[in-house]
PDB file of N, CA and C in Angstrom:
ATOM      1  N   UNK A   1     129.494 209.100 157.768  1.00  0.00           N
ATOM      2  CA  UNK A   1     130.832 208.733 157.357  1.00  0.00           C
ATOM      3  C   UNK A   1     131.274 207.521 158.158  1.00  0.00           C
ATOM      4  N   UNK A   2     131.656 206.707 157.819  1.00  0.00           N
ATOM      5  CA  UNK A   2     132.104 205.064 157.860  1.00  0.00           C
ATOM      6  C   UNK A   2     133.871 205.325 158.631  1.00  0.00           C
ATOM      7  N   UNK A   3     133.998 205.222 159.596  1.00  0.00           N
ATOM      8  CA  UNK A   3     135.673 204.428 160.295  1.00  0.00           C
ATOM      9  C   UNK A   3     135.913 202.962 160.377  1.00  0.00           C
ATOM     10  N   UNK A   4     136.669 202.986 160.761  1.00  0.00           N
ATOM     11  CA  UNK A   4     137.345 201.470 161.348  1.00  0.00           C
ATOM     12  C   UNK A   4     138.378 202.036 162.371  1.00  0.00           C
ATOM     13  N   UNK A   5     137.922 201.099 163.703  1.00  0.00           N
ATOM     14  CA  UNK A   5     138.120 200.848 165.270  1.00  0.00           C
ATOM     15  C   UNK A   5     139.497 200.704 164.597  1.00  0.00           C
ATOM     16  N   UNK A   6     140.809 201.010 165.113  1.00  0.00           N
ATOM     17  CA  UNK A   6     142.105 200.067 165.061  1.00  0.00           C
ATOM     18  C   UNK A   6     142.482 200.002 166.158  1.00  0.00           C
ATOM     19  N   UNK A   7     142.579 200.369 167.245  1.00  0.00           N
ATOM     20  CA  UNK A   7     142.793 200.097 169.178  1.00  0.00           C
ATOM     21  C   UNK A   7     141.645 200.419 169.543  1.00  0.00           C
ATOM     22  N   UNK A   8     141.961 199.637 170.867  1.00  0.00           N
ATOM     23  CA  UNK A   8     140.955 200.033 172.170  1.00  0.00           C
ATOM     24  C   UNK A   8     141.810 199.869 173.346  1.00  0.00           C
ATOM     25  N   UNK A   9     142.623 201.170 173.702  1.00  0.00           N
ATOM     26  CA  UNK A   9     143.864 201.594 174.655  1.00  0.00           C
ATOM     27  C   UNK A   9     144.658 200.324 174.289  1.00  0.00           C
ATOM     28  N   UNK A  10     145.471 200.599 173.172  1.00  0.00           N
ATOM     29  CA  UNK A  10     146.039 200.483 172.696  1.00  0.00           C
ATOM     30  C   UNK A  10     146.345 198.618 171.972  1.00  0.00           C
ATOM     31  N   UNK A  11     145.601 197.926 172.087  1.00  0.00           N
ATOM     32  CA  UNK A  11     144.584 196.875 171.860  1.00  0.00           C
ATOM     33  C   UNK A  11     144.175 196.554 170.704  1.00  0.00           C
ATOM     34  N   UNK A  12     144.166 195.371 170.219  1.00  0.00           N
ATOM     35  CA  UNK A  12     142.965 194.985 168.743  1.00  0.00           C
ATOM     36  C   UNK A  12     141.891 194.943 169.345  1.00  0.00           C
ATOM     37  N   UNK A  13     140.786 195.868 168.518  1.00  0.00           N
ATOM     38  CA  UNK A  13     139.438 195.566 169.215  1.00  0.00           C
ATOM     39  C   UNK A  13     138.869 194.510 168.821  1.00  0.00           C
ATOM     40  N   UNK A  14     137.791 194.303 170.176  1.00  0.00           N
ATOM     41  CA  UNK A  14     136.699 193.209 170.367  1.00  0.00           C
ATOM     42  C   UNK A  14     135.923 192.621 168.528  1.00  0.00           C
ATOM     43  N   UNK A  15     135.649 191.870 168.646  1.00  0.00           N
ATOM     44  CA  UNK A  15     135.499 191.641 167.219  1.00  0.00           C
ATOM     45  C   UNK A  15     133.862 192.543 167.162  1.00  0.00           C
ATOM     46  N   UNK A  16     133.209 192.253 167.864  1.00  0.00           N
ATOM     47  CA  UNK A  16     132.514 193.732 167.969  1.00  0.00           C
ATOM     48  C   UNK A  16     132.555 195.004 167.518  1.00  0.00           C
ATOM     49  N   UNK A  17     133.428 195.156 167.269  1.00  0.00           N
ATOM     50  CA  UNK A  17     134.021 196.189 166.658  1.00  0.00           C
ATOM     51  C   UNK A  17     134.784 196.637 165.531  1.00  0.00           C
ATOM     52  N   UNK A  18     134.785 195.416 164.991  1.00  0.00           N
ATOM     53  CA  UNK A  18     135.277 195.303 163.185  1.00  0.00           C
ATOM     54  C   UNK A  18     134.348 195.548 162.517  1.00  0.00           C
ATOM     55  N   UNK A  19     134.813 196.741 161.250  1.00  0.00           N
ATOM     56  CA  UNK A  19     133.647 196.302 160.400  1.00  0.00           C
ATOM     57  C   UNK A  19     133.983 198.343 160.417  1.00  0.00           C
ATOM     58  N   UNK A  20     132.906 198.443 159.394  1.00  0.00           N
ATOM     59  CA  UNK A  20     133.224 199.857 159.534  1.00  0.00           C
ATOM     60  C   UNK A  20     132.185 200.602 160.193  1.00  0.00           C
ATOM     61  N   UNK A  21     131.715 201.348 161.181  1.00  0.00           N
ATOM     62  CA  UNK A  21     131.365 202.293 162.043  1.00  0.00           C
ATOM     63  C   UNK A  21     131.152 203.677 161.712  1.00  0.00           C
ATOM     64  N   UNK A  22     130.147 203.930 162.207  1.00  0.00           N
ATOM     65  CA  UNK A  22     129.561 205.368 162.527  1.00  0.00           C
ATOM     66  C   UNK A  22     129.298 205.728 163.735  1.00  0.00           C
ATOM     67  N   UNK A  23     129.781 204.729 164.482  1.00  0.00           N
ATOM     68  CA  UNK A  23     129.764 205.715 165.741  1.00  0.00           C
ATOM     69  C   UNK A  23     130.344 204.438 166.826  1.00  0.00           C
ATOM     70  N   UNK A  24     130.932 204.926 168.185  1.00  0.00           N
ATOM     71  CA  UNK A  24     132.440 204.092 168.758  1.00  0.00           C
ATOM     72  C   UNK A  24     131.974 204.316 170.410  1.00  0.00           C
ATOM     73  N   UNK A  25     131.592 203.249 171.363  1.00  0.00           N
ATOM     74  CA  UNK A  25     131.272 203.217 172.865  1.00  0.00           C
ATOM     75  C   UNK A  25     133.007 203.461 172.882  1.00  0.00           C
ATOM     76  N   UNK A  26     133.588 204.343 173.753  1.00  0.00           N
ATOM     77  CA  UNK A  26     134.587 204.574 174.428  1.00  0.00           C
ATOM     78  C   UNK A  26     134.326 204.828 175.721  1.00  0.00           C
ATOM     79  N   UNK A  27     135.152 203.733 176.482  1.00  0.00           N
ATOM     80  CA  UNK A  27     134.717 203.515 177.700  1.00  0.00           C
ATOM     81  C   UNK A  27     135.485 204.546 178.964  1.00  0.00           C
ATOM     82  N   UNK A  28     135.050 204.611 179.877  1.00  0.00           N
ATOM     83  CA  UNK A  28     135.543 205.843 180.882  1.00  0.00           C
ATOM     84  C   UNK A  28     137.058 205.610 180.859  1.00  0.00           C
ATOM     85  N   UNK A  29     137.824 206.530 180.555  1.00  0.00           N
ATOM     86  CA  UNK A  29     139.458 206.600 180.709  1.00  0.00           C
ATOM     87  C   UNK A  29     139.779 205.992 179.904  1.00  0.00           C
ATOM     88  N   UNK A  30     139.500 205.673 178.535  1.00  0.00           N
ATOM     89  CA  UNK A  30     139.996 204.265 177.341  1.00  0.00           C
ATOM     90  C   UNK A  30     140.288 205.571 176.595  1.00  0.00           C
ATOM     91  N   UNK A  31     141.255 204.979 175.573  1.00  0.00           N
ATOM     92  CA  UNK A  31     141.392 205.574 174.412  1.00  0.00           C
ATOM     93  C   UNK A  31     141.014 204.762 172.932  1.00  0.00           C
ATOM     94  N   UNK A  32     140.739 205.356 172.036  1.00  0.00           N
ATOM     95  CA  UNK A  32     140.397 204.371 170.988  1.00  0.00           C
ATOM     96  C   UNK A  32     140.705 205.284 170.013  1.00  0.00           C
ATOM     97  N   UNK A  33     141.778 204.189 168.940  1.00  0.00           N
ATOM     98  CA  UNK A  33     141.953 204.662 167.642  1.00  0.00           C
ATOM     99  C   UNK A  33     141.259 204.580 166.695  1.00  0.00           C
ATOM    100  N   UNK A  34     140.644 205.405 165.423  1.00  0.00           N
ATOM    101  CA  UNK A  34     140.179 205.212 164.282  1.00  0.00           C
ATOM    102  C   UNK A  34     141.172 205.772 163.393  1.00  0.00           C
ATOM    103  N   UNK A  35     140.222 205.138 162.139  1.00  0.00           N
ATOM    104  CA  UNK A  35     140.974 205.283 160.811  1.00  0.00           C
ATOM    105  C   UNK A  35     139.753 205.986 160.057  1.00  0.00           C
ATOM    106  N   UNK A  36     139.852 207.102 159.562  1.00  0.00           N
ATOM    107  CA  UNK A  36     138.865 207.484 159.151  1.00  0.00           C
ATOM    108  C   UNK A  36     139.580 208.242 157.680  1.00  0.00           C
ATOM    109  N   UNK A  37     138.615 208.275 156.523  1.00  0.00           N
ATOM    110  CA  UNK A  37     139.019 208.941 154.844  1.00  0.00           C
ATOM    111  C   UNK A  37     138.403 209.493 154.951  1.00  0.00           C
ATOM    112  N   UNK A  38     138.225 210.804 154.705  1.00  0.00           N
ATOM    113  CA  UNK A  38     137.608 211.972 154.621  1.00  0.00           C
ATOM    114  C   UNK A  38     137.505 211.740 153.146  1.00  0.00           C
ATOM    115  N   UNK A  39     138.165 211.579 152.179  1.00  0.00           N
ATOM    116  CA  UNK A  39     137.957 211.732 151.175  1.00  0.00           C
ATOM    117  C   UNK A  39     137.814 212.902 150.065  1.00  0.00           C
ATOM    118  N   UNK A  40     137.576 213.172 148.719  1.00  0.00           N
ATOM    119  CA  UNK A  40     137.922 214.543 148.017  1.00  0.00           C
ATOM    120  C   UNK A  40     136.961 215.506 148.208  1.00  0.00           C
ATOM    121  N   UNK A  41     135.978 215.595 148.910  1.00  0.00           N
ATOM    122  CA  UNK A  41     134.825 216.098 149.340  1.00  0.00           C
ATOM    123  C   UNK A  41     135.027 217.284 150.791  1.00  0.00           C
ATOM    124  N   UNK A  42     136.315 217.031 150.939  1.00  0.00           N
ATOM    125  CA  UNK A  42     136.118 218.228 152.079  1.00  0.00           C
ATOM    126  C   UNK A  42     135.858 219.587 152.122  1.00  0.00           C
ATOM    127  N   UNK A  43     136.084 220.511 152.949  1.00  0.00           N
ATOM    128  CA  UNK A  43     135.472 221.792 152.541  1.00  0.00           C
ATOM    129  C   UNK A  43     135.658 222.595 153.892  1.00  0.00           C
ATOM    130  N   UNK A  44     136.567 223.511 154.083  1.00  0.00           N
ATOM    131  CA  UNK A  44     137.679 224.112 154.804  1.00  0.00           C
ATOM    132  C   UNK A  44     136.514 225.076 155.310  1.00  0.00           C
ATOM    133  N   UNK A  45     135.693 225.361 154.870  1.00  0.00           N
ATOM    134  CA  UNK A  45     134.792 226.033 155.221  1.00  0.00           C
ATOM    135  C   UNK A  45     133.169 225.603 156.253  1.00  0.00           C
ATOM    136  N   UNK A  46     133.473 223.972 156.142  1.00  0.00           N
ATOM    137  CA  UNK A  46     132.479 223.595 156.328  1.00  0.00           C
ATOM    138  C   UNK A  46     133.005 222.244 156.741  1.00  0.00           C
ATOM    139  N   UNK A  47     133.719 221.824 157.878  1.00  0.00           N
ATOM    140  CA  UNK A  47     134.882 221.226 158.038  1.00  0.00           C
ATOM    141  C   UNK A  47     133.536 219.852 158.867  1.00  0.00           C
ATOM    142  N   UNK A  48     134.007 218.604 158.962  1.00  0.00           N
ATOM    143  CA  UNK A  48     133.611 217.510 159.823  1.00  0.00           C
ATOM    144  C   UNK A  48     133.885 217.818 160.969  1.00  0.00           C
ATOM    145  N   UNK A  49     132.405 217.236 161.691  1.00  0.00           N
ATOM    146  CA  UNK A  49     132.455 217.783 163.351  1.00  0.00           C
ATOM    147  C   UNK A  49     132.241 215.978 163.937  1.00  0.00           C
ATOM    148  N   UNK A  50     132.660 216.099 165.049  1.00  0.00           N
ATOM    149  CA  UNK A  50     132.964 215.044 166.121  1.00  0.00           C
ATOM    150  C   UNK A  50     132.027 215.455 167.190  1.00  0.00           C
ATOM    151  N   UNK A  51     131.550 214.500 168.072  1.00  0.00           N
ATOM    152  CA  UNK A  51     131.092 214.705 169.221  1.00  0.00           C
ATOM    153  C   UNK A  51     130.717 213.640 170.647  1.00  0.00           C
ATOM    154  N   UNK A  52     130.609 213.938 171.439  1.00  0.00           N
ATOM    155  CA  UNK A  52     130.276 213.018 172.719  1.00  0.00           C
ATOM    156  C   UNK A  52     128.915 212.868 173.060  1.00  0.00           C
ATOM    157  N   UNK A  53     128.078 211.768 173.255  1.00  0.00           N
ATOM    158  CA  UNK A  53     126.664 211.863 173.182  1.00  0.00           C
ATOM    159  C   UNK A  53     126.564 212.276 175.069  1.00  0.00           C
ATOM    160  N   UNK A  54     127.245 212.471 175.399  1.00  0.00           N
ATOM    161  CA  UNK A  54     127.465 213.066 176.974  1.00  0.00           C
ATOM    162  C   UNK A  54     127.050 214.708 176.857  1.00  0.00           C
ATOM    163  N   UNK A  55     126.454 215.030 177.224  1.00  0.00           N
ATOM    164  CA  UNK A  55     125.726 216.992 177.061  1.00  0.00           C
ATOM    165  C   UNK A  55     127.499 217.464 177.516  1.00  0.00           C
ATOM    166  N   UNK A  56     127.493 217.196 178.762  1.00  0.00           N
ATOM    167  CA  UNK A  56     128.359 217.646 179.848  1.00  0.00           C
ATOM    168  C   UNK A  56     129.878 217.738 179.414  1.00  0.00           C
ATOM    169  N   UNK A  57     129.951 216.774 178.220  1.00  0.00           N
ATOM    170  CA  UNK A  57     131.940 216.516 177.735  1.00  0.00           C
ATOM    171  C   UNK A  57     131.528 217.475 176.730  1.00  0.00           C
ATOM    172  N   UNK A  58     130.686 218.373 176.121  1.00  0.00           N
ATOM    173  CA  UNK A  58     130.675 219.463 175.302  1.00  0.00           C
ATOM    174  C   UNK A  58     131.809 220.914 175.662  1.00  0.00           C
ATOM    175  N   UNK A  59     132.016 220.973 176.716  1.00  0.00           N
ATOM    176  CA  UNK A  59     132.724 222.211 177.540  1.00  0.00           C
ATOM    177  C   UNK A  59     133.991 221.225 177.893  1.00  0.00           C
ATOM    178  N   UNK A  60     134.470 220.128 177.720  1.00  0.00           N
ATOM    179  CA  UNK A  60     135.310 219.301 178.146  1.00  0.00           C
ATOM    180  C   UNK A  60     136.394 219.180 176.867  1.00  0.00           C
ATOM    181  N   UNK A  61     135.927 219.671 175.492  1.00  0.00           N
ATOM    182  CA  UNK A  61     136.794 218.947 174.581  1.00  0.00           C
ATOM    183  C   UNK A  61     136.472 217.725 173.843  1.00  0.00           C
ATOM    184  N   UNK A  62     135.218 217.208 174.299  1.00  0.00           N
ATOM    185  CA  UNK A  62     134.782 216.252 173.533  1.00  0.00           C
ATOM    186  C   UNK A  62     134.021 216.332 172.466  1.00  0.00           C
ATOM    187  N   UNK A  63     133.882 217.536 171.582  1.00  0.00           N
ATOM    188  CA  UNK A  63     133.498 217.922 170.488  1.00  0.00           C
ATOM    189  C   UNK A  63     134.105 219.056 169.799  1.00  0.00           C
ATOM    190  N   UNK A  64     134.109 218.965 168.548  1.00  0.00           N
ATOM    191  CA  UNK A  64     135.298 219.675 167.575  1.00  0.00           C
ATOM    192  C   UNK A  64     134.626 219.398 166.207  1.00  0.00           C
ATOM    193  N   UNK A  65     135.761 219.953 165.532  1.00  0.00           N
ATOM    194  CA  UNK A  65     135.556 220.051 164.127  1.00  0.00           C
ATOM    195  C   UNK A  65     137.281 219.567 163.661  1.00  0.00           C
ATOM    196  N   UNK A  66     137.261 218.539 162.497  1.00  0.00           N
ATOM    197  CA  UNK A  66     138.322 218.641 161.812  1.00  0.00           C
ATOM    198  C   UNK A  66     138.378 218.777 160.097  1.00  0.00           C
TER     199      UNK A  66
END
């Protein structure tokens, strides 16, 4: 699934970062906004998951489901 960056703590991002994305370097203590469409395809049962390629931010909150 495809986003678009819209901040980087609170920021227009780096042009690096335009364009649409599958996946976002967030840097230690940054925040970063996306824009993401889920689109008519969702499924309450089987919901989109998020995650941190960090093992360790797993028990932290850095992975979910929305």
């Amino acid at each position: 699934m495809a986003f678009q960056v819209l901040e980087v703590d609170g920021e227009k991002p780096p042009v690096y970062a335009s364009g649409h994305k599958d996946t976002v370097f967030v840097p230690p203590k940054s925040t970063v906004r996306l824009a993401v469409q889920f689109g008519g395809f969702t499924d309450p049962a089987t919901p989109y998951m998020y995650h941190c390629h960090i093992l360790r931010h797993e028990d932290s909150g850095m992975m979910g489901n929305s």
